[in-house]
C-alpha atoms as a PDB file:
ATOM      1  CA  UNK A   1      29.039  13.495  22.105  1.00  0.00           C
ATOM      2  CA  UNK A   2      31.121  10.265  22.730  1.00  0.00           C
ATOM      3  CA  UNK A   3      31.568   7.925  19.840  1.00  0.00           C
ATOM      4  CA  UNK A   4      32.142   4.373  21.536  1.00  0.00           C
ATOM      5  CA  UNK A   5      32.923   2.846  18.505  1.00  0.00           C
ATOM      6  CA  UNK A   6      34.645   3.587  15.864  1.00  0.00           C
ATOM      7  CA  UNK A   7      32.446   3.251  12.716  1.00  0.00           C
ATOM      8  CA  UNK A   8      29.674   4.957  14.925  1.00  0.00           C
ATOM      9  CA  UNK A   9      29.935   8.488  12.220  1.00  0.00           C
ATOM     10  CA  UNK A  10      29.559   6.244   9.432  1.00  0.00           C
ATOM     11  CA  UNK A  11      26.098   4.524  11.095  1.00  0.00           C
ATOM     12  CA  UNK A  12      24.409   7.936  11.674  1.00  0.00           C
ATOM     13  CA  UNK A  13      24.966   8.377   7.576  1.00  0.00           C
ATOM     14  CA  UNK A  14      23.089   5.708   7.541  1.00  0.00           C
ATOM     15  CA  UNK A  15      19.854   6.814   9.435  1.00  0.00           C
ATOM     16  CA  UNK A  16      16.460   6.524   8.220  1.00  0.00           C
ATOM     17  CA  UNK A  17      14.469   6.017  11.148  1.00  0.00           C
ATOM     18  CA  UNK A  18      15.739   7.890  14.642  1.00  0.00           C
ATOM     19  CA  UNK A  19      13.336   5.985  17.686  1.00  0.00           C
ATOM     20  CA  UNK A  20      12.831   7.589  20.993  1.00  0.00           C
ATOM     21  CA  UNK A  21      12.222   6.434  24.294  1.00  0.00           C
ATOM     22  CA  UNK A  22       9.981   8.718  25.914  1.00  0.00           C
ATOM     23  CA  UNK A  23      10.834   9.610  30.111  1.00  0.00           C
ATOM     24  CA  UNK A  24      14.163  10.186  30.459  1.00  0.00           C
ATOM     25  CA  UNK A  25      14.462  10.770  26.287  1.00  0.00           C
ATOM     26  CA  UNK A  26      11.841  12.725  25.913  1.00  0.00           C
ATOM     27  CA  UNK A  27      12.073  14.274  29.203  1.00  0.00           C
ATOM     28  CA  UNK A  28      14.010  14.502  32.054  1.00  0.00           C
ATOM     29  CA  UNK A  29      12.170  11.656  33.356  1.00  0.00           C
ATOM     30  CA  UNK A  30      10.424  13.386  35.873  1.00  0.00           C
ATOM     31  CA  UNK A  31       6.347  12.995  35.841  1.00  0.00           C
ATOM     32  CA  UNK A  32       4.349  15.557  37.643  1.00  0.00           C
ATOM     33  CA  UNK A  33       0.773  14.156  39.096  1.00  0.00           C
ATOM     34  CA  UNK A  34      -1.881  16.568  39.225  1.00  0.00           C
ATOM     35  CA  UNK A  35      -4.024  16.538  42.424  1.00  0.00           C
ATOM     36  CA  UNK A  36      -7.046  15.037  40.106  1.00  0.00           C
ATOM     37  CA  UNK A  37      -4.273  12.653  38.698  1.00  0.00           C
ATOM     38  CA  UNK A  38      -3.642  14.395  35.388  1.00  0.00           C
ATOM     39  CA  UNK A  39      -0.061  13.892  34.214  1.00  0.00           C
ATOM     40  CA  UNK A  40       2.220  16.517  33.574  1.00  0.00           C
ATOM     41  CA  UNK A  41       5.286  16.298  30.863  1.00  0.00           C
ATOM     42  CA  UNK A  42       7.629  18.753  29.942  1.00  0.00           C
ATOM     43  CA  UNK A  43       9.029  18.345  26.314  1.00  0.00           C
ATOM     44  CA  UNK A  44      12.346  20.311  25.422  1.00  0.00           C
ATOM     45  CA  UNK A  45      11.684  22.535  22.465  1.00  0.00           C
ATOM     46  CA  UNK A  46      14.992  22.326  20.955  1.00  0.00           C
ATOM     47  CA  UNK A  47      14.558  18.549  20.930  1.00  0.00           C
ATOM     48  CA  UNK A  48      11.107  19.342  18.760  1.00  0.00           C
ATOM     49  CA  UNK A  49      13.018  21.414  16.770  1.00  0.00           C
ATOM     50  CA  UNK A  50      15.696  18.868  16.037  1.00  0.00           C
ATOM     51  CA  UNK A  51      12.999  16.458  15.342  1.00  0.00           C
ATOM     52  CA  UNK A  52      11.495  18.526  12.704  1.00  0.00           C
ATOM     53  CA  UNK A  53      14.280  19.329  10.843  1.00  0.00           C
ATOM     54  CA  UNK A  54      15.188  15.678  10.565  1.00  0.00           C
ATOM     55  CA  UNK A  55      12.006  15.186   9.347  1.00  0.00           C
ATOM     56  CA  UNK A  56      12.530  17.987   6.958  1.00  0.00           C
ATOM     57  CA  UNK A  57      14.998  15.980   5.219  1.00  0.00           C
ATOM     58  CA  UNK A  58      13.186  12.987   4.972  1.00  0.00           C
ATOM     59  CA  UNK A  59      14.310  10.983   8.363  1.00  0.00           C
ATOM     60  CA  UNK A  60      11.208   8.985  10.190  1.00  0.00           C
ATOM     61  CA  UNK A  61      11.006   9.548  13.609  1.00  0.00           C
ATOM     62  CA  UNK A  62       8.874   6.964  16.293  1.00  0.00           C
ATOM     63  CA  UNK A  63       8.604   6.324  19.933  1.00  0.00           C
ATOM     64  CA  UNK A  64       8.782   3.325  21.555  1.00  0.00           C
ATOM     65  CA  UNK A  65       7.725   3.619  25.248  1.00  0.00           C
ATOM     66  CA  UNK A  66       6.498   1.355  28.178  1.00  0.00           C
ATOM     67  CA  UNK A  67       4.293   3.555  29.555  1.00  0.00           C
ATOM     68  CA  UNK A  68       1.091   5.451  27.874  1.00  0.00           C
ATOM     69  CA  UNK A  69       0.437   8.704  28.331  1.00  0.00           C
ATOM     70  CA  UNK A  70      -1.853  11.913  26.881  1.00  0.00           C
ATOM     71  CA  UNK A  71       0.727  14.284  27.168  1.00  0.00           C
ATOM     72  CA  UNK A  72       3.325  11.998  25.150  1.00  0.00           C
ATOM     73  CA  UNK A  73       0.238  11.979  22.461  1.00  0.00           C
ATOM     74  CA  UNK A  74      -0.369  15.711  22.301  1.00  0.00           C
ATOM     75  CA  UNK A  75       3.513  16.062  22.124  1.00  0.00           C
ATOM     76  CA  UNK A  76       3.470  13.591  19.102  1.00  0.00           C
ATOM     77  CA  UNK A  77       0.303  15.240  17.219  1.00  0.00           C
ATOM     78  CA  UNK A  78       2.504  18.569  17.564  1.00  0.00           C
ATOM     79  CA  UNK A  79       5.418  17.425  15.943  1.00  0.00           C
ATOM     80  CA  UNK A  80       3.507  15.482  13.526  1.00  0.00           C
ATOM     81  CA  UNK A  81       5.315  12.185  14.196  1.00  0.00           C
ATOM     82  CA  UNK A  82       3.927   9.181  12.782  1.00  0.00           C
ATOM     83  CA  UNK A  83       5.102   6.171  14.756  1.00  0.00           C
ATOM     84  CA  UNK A  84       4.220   5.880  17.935  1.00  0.00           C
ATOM     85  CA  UNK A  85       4.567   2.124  20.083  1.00  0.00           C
ATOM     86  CA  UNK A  86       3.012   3.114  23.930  1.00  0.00           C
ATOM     87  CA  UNK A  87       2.903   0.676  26.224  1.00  0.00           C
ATOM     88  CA  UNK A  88       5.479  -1.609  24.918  1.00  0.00           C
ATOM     89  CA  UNK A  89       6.368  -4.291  27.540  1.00  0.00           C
ATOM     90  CA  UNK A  90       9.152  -5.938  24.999  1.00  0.00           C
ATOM     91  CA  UNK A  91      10.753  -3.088  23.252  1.00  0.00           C
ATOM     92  CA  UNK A  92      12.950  -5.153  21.237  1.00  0.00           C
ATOM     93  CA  UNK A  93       9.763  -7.365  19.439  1.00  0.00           C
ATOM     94  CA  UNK A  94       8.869  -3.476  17.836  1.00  0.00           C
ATOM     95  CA  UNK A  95      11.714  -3.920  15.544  1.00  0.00           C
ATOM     96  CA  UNK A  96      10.648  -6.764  13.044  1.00  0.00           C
ATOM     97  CA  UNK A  97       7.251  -4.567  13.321  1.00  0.00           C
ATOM     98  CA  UNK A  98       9.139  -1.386  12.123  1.00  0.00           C
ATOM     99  CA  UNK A  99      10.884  -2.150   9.669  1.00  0.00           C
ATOM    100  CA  UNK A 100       7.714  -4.858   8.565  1.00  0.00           C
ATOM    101  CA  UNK A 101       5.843  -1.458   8.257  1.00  0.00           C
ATOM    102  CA  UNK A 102       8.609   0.733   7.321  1.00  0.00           C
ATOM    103  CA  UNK A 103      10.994  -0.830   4.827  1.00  0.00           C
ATOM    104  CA  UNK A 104      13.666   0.106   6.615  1.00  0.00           C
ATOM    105  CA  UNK A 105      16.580  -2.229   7.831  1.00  0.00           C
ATOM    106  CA  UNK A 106      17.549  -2.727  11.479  1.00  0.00           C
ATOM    107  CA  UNK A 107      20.909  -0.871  10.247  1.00  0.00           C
ATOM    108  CA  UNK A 108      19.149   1.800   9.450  1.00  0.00           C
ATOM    109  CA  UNK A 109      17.133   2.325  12.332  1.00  0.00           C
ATOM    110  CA  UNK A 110      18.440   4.374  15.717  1.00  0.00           C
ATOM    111  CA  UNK A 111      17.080   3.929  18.888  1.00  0.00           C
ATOM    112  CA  UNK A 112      17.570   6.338  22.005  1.00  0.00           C
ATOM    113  CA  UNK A 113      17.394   5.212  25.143  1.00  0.00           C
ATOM    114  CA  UNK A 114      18.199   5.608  28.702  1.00  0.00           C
ATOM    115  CA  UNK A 115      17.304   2.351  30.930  1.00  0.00           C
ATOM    116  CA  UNK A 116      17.237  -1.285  31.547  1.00  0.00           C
ATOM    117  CA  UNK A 117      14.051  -1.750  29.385  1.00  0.00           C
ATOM    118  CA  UNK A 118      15.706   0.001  26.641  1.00  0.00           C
ATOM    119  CA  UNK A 119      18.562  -2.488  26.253  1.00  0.00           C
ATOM    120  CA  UNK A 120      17.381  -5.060  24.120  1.00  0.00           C
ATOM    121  CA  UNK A 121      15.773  -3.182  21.830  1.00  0.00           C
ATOM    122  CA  UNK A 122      19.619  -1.162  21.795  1.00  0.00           C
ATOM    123  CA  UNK A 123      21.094  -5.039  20.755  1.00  0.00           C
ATOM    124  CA  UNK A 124      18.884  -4.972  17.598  1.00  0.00           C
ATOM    125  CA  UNK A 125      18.964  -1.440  16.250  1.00  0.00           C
ATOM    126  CA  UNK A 126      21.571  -0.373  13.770  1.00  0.00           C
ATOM    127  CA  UNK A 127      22.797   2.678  15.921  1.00  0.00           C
ATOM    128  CA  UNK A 128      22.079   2.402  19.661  1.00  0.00           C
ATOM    129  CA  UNK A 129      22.354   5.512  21.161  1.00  0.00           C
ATOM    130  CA  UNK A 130      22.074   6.608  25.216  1.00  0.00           C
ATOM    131  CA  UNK A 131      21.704   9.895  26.817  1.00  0.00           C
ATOM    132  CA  UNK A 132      24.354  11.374  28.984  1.00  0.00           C
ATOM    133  CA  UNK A 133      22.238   9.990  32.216  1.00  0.00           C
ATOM    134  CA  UNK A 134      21.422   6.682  31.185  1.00  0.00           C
ATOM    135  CA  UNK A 135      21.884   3.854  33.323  1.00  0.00           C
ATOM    136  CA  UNK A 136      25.632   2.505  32.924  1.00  0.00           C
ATOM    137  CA  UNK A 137      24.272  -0.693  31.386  1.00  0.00           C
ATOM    138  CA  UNK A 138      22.906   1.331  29.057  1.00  0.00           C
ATOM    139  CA  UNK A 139      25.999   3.177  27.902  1.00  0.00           C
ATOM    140  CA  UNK A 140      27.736   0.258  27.800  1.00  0.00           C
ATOM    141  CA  UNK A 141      25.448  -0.880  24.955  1.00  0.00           C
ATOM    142  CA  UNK A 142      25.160   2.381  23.481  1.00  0.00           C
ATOM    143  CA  UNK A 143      27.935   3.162  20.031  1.00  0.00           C
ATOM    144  CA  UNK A 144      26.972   7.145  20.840  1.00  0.00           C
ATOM    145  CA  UNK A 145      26.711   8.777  23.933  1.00  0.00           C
ATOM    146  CA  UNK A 146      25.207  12.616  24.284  1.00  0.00           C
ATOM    147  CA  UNK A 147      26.962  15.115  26.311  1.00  0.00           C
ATOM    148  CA  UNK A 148      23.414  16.180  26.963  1.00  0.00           C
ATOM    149  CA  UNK A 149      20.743  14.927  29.424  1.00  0.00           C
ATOM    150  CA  UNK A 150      17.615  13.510  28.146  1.00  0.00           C
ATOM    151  CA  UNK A 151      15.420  16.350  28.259  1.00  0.00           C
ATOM    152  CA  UNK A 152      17.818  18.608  28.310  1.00  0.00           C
ATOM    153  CA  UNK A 153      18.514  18.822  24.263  1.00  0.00           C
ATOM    154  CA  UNK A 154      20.100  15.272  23.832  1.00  0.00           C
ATOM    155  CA  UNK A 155      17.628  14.351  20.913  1.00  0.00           C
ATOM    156  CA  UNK A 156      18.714  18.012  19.497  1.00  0.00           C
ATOM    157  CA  UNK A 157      22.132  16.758  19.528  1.00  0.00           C
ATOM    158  CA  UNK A 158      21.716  13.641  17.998  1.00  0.00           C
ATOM    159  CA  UNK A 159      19.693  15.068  15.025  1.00  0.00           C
ATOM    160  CA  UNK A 160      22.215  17.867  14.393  1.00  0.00           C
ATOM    161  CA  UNK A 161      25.148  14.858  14.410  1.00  0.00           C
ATOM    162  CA  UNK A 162      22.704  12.998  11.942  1.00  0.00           C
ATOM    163  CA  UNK A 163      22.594  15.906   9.796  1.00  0.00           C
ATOM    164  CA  UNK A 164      26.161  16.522   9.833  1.00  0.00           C
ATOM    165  CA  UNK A 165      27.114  12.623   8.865  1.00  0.00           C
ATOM    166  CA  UNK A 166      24.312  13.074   5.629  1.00  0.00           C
ATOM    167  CA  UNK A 167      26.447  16.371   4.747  1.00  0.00           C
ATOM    168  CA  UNK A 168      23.092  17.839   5.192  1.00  0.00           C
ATOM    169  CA  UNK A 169      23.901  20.429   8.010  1.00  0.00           C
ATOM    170  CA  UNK A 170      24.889  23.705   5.857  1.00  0.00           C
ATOM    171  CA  UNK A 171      22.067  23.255   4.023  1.00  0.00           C
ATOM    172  CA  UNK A 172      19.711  23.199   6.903  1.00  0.00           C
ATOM    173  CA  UNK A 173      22.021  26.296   8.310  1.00  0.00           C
ATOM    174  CA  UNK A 174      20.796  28.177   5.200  1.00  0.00           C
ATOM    175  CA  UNK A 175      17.600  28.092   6.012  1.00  0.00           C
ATOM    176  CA  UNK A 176      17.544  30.230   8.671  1.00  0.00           C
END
C-alpha cells in the first residue's frame, strides 16, 4: 500500500463509511456476456471477507457504480450491504445523499475507485483511495494506493489497513 500523503493513516482511523466502485473495484473489470446476454461477474472472496469483517466492527459499506447490473445485486444481497447507488451518471452528487442518509461526514467517508468517472466523487470524499491499476489520473487523486489489483484483493487490503488504523486488527485476529 502507498500512502500519498502524509496524514493518509490518520484518515483511515477515521472511517465510517468505505464506498466501492464496482468493475475494476469490485472486479477485475472484465464482464463476461453470455450468448443469451446474461452478464457474468466474478467477485474476489477475500474482498467479501474483508467487507464483512469491517462490517463486523461497525463500518458501512456502499457502492456507487455507473452501470447496473444483477450480478452486482446478488453480490450485494450476499454480503448483506446496505447502500447501493447503480447507475450513477454523477458519482460525486451521491455524497450530500450519503451522508443526508447516513450521518456521516464527507471526512469520514472512503471511496475506492479506479477511473475517470470516479474522480470527482475522489475530490469530495474524506479518504480517496485507487487500486493498483487505476487510471494515472486516478492515482494522482488518490491519498492511498493498493499494491493490489481491483479484483484481485485490493478492497481486502484496504479493510485490513482500516482495521489496523482503529487498533482493531488483533482483535479481529482473535477471532479466528
Amino acid at each position: 500500500m502507498i500512502f500519498n500523503t502524509p496524514d493518509a493513516v490518520g484518515k483511515l482511523e477515521k472511517v465510517k463509511i468505505l464506498l466501492l466502485d464496482v468493475d475494476g473495484v469490485m472486479t477485475d473489470g472484465n464482464i463476461i456476456y453470455t450468448d443469451g446476454g446474461a452478464e457474468i461477474k466474478t467477485f474476489c472472496v477475500k474482498d467479501g471477507l474483508g467487507i464483512r469483517l469491517l462490517m463486523n466492527s461497525g463500518i458501512k459499506i456502499g457502492i456507487v457504480t455507473g452501470r447496473t447490473s444483477e450480478a452486482l445485486r446478488h453480490r450485494c444481497k450476499n454480503l448483506h450491504i446496505e447502500y447501493i447507488f447503480d447507475g450513477v451518471l454523477n458519482k460525486a452528487v451521491i455524497l450530500d445523499k450519503i451522508v443526508e442518509i447516513t450521518g456521516i461526514q464527507t471526512p469520514e467517508i472512503a471511496f475506492m475507485g479506479d477511473d475517470l468517472p470516479d474522480i470527482p466523487i475522489m475530490r469530495g470524499a474524506g479518504i480517496p483511495i485507487a487500486v493498483a491499476d487505476a487510471h494515472e489520473k486516478v492515482i494522482e487523486s488518490a491519498c492511498i494506493v493498493t499494491s493490489a489489483k481491483g479484483g484481485n484483493g485490493a478492497i481486502r487490503e484496504v479493510c485490513e489497513a482500516i482495521l489496523k488504523a482503529r487498533g482493531e486488527w488483533e482483535s479481529v485476529l482473535k477471532r479466528f
